[in-house]
PDB file of N, CA and C in Angstrom:
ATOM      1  N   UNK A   1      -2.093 -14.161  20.709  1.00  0.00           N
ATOM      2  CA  UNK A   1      -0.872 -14.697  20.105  1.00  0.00           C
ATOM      3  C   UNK A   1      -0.560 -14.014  18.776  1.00  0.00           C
ATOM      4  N   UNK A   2       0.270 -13.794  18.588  1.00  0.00           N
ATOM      5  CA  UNK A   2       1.358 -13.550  17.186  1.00  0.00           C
ATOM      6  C   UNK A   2       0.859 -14.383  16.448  1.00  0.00           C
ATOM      7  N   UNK A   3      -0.146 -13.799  15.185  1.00  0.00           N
ATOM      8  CA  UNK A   3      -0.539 -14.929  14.050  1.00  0.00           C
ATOM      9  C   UNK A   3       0.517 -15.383  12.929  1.00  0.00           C
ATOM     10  N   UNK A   4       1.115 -16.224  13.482  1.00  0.00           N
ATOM     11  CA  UNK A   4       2.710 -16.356  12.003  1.00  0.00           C
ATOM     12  C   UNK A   4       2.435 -18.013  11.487  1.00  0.00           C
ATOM     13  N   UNK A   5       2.163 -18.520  10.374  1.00  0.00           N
ATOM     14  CA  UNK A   5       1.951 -19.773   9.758  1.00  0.00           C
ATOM     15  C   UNK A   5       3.175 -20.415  10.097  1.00  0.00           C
ATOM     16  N   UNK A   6       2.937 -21.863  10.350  1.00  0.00           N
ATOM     17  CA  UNK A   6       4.002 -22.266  10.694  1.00  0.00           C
ATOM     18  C   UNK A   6       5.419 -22.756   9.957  1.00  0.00           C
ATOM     19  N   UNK A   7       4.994 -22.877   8.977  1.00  0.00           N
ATOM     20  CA  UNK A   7       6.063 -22.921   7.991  1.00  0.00           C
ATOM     21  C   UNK A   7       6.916 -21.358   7.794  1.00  0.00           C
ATOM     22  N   UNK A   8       6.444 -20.408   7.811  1.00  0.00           N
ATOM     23  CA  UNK A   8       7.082 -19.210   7.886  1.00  0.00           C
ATOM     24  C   UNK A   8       7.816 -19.425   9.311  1.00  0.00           C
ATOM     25  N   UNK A   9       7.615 -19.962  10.184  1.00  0.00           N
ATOM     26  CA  UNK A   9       7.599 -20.370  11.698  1.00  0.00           C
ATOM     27  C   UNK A   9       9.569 -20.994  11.350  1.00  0.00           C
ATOM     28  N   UNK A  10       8.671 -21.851  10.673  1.00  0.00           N
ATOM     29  CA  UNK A  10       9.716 -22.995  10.436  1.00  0.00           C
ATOM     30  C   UNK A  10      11.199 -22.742   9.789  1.00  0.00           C
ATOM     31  N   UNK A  11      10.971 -21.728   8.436  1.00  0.00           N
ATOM     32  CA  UNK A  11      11.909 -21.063   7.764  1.00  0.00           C
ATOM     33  C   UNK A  11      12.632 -19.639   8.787  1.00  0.00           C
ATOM     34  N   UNK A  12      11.786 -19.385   9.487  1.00  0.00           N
ATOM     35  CA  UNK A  12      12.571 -18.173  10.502  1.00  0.00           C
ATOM     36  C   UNK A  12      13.702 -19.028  11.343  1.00  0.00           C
ATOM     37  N   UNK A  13      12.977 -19.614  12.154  1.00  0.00           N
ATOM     38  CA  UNK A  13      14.230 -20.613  12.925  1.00  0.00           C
ATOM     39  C   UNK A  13      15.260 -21.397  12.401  1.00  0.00           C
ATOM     40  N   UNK A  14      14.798 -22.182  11.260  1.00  0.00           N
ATOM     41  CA  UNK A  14      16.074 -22.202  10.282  1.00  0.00           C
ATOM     42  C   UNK A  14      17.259 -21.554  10.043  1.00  0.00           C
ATOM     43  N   UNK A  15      16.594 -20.847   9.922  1.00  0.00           N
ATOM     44  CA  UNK A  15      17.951 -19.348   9.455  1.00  0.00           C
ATOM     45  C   UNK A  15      18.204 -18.796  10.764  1.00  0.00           C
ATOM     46  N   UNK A  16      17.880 -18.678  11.659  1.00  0.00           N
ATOM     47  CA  UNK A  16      18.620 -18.614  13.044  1.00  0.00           C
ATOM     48  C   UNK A  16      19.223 -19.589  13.388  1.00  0.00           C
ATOM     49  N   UNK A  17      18.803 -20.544  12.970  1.00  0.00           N
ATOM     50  CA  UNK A  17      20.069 -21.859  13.396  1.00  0.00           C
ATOM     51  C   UNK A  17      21.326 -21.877  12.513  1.00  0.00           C
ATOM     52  N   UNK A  18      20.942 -21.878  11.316  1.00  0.00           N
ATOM     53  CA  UNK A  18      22.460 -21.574  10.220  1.00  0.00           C
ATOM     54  C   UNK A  18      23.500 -20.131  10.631  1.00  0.00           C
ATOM     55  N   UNK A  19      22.369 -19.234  11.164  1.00  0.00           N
ATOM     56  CA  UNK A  19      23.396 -18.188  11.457  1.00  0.00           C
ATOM     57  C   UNK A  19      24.109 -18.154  12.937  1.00  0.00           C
ATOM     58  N   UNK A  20      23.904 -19.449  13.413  1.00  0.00           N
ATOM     59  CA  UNK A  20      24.439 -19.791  15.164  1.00  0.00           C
ATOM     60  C   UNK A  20      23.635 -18.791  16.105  1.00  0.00           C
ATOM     61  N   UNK A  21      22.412 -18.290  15.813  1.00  0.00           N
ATOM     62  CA  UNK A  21      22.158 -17.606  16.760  1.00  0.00           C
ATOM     63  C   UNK A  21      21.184 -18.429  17.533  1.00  0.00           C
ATOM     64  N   UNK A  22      20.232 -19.540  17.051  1.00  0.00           N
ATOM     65  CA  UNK A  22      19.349 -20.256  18.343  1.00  0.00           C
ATOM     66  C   UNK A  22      20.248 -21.854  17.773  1.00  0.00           C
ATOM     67  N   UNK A  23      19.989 -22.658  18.853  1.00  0.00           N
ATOM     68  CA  UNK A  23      20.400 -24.038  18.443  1.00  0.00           C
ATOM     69  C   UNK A  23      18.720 -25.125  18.923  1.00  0.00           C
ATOM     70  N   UNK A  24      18.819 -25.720  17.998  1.00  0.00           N
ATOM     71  CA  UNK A  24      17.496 -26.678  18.439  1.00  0.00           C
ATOM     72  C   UNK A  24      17.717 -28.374  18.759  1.00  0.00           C
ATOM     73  N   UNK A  25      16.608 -28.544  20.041  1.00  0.00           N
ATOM     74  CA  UNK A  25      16.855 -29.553  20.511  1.00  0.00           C
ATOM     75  C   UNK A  25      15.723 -30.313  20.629  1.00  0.00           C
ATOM     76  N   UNK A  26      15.411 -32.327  20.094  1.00  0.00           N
ATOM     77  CA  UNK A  26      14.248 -32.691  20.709  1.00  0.00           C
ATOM     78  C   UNK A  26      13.950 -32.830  22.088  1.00  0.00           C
ATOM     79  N   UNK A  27      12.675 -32.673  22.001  1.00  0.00           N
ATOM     80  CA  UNK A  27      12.390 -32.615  23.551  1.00  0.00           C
ATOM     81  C   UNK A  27      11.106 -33.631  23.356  1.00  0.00           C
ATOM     82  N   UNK A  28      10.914 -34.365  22.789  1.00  0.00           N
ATOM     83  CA  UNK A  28       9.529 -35.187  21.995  1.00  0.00           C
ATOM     84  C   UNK A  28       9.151 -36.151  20.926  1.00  0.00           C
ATOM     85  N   UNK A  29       9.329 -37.481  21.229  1.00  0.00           N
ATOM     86  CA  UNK A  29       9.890 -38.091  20.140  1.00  0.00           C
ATOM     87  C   UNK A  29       8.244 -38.239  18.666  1.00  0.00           C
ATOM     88  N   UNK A  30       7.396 -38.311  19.727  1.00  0.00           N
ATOM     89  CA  UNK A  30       6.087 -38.621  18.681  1.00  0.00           C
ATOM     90  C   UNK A  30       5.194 -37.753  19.137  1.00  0.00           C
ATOM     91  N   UNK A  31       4.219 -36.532  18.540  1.00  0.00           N
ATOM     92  CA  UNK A  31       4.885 -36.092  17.317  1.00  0.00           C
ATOM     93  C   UNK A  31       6.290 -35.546  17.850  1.00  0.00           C
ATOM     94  N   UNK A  32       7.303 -35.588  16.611  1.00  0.00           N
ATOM     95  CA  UNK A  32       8.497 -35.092  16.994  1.00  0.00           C
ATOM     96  C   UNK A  32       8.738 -33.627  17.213  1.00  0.00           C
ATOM     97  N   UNK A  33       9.098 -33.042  18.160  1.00  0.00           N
ATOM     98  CA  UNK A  33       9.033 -31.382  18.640  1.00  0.00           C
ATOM     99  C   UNK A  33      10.621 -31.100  19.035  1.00  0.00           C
ATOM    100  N   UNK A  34      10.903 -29.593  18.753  1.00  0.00           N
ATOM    101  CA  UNK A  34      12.272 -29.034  19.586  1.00  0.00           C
ATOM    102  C   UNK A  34      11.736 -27.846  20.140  1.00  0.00           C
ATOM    103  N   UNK A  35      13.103 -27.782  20.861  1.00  0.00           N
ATOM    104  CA  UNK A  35      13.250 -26.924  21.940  1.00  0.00           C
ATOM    105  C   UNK A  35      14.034 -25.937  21.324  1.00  0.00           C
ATOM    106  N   UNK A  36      13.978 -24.771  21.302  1.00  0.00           N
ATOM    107  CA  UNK A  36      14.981 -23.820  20.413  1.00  0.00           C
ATOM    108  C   UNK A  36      15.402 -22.867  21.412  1.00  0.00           C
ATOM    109  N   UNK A  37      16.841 -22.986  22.181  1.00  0.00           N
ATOM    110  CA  UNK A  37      17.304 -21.828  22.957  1.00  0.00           C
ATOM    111  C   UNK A  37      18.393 -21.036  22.343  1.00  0.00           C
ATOM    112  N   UNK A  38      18.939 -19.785  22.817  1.00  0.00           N
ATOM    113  CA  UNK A  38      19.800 -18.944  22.375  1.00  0.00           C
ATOM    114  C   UNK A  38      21.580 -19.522  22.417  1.00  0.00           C
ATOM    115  N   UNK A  39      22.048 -19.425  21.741  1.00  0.00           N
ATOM    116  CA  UNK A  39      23.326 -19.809  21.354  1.00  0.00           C
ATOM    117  C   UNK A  39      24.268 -18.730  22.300  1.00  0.00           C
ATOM    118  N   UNK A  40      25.729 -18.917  22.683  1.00  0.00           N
ATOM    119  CA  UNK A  40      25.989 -17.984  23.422  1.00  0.00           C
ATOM    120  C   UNK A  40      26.418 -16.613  22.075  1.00  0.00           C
ATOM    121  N   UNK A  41      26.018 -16.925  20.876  1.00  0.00           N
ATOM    122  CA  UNK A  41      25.919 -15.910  20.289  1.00  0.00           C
ATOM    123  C   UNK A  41      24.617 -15.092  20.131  1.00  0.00           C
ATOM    124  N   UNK A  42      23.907 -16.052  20.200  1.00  0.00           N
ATOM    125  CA  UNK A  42      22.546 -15.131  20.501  1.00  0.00           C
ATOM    126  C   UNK A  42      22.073 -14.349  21.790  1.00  0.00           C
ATOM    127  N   UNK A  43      22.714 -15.103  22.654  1.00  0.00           N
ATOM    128  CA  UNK A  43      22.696 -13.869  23.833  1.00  0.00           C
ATOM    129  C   UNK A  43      22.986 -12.693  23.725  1.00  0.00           C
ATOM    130  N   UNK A  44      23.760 -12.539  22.694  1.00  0.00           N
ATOM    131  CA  UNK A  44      24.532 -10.947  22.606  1.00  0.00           C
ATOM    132  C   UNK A  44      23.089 -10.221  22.188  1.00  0.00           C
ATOM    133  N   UNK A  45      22.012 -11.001  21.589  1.00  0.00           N
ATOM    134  CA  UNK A  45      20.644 -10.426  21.493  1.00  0.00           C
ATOM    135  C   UNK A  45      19.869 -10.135  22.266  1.00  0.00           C
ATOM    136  N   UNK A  46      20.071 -10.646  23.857  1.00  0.00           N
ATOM    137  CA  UNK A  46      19.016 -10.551  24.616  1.00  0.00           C
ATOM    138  C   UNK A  46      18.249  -8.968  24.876  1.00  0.00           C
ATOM    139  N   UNK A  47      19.574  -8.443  25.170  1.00  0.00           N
ATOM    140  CA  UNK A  47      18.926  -7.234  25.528  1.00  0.00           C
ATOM    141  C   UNK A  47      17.763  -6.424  24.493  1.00  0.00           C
ATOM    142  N   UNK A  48      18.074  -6.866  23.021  1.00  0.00           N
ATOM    143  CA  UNK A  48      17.473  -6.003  22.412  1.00  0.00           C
ATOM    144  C   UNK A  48      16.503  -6.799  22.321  1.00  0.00           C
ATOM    145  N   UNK A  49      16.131  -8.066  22.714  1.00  0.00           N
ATOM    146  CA  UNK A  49      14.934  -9.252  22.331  1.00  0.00           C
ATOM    147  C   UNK A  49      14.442  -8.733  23.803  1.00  0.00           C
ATOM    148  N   UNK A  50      14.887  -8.164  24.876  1.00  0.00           N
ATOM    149  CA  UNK A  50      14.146  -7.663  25.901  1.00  0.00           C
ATOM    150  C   UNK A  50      13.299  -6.286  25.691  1.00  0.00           C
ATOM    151  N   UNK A  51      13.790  -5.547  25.409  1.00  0.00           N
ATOM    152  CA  UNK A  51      14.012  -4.115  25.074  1.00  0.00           C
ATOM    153  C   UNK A  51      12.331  -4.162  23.961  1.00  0.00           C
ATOM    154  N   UNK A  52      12.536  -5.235  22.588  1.00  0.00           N
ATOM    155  CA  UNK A  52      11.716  -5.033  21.811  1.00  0.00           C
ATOM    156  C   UNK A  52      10.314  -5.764  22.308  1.00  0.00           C
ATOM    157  N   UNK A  53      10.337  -6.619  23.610  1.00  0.00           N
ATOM    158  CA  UNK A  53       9.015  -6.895  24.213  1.00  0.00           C
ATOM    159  C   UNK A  53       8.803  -5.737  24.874  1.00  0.00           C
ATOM    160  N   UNK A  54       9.345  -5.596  25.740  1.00  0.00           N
ATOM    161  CA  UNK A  54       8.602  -4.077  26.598  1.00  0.00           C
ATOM    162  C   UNK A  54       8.352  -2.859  25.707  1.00  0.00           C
ATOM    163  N   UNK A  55       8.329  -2.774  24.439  1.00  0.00           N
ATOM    164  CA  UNK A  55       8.030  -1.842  23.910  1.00  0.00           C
ATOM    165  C   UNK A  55       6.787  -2.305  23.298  1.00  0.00           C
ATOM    166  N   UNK A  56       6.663  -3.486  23.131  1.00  0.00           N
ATOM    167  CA  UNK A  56       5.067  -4.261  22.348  1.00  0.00           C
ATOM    168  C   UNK A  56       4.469  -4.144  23.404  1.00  0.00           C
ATOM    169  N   UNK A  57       4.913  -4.477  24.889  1.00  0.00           N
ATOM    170  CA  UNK A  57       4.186  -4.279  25.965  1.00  0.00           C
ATOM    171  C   UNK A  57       3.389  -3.032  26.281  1.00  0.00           C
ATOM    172  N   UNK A  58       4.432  -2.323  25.839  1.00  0.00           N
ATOM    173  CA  UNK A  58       3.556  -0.867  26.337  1.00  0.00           C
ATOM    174  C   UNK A  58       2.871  -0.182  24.736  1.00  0.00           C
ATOM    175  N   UNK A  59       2.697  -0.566  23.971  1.00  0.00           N
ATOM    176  CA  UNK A  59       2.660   0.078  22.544  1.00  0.00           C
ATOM    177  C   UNK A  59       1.169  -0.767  22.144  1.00  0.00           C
ATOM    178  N   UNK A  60       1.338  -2.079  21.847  1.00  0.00           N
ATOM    179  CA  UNK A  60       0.673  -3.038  20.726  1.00  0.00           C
ATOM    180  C   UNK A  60      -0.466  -4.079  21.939  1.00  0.00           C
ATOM    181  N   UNK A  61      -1.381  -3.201  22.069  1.00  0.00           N
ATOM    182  CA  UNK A  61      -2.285  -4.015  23.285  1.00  0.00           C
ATOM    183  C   UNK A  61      -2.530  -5.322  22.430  1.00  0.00           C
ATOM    184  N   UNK A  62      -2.472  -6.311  23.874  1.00  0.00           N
ATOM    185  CA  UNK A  62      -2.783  -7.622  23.558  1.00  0.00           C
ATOM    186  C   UNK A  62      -1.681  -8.632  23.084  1.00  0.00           C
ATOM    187  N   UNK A  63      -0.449  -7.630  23.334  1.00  0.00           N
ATOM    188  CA  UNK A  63       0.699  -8.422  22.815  1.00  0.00           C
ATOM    189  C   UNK A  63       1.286  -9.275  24.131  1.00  0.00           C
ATOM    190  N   UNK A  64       1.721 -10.663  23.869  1.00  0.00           N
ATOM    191  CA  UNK A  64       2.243 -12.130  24.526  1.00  0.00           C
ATOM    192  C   UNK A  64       3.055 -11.075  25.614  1.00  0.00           C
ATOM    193  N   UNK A  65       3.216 -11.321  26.895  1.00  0.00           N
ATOM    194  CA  UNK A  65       3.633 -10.782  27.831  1.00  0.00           C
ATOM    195  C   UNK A  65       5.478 -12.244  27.921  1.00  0.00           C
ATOM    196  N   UNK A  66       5.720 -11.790  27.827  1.00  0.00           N
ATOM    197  CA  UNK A  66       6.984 -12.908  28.378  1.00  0.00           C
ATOM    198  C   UNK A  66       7.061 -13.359  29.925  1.00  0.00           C
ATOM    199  N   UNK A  67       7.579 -14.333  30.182  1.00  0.00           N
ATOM    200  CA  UNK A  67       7.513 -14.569  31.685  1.00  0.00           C
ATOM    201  C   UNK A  67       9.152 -13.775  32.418  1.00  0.00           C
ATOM    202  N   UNK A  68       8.952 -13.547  33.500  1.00  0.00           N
ATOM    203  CA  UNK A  68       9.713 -13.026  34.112  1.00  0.00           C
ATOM    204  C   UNK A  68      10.874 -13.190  34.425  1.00  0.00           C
ATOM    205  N   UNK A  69      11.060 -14.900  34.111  1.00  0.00           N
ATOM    206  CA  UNK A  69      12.419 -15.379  34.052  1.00  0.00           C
ATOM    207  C   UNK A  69      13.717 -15.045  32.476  1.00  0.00           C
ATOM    208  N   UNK A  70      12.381 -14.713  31.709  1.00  0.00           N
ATOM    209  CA  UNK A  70      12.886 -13.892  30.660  1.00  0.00           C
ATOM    210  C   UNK A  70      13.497 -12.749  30.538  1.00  0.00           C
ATOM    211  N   UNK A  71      12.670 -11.796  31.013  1.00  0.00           N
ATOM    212  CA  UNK A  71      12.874 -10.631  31.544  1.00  0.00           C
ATOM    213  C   UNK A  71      13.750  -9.996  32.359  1.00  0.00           C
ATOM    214  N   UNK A  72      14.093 -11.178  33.340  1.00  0.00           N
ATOM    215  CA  UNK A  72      15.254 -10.861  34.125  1.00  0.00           C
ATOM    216  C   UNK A  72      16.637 -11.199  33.875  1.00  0.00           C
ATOM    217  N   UNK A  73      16.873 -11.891  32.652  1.00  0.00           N
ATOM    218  CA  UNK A  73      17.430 -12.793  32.805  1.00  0.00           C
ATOM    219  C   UNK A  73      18.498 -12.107  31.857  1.00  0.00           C
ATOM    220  N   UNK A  74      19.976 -11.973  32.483  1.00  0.00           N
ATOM    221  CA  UNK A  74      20.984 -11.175  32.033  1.00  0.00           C
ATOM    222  C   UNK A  74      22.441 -11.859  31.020  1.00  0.00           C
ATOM    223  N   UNK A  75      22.391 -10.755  29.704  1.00  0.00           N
ATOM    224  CA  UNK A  75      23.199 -11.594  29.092  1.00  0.00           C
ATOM    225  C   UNK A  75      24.833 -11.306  29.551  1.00  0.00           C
ATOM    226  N   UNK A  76      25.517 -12.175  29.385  1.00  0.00           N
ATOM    227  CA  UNK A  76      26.868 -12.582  29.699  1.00  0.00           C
ATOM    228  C   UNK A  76      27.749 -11.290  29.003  1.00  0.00           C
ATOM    229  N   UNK A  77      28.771 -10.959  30.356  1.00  0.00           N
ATOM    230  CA  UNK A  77      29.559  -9.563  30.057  1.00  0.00           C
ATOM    231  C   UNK A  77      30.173  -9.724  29.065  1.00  0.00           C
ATOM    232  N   UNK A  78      30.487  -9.018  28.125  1.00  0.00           N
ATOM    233  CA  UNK A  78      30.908  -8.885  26.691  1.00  0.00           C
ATOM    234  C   UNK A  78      33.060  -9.445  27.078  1.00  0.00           C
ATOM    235  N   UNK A  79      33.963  -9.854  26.504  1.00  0.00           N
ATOM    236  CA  UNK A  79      35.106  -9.970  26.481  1.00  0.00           C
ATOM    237  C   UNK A  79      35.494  -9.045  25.261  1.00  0.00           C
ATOM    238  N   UNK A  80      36.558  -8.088  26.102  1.00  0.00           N
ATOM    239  CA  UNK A  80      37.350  -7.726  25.273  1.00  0.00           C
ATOM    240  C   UNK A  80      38.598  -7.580  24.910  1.00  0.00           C
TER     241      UNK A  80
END
């Protein structure tokens, strides 16, 4: 696993939520926990949030493998 303290944890997702890119949800009332998925503005990230695992994949042994539903999973055609 990715050694990151959780309060650094805590302040990263923060600021992805203020900037609309993840939105968080409970999923757990005691202890209280969320669920943090991609905003349809953060999708416009996927590819490169894909792109930058398969490069830890093949680069940084021992790095978190993502599951496949991740991996496959395609972001929404751009409007122009």
């Amino acid at each position: 696993p990715e050694r990151i303290t959780t309060n650094v944890l805590t302040d990263r997702l923060a600021l992805m939520e203020q900037l609309g890119v993840v939105q968080k949800k409970p999923y757990e009332k005691r202890p209280l926990r969320f669920e943090y998925t991609l905003t349809p503005k953060g999708m416009g990230l996927l590819p490169v949030l894909q792109e930058m695992c398969r490069w830890a994949n093949r680069h940084i042994p021992g790095t978190w493998i993502p599951p496949k539903s991740f991996m496959n999973k395609r972001a929404p055609a751009r409007r122009r």
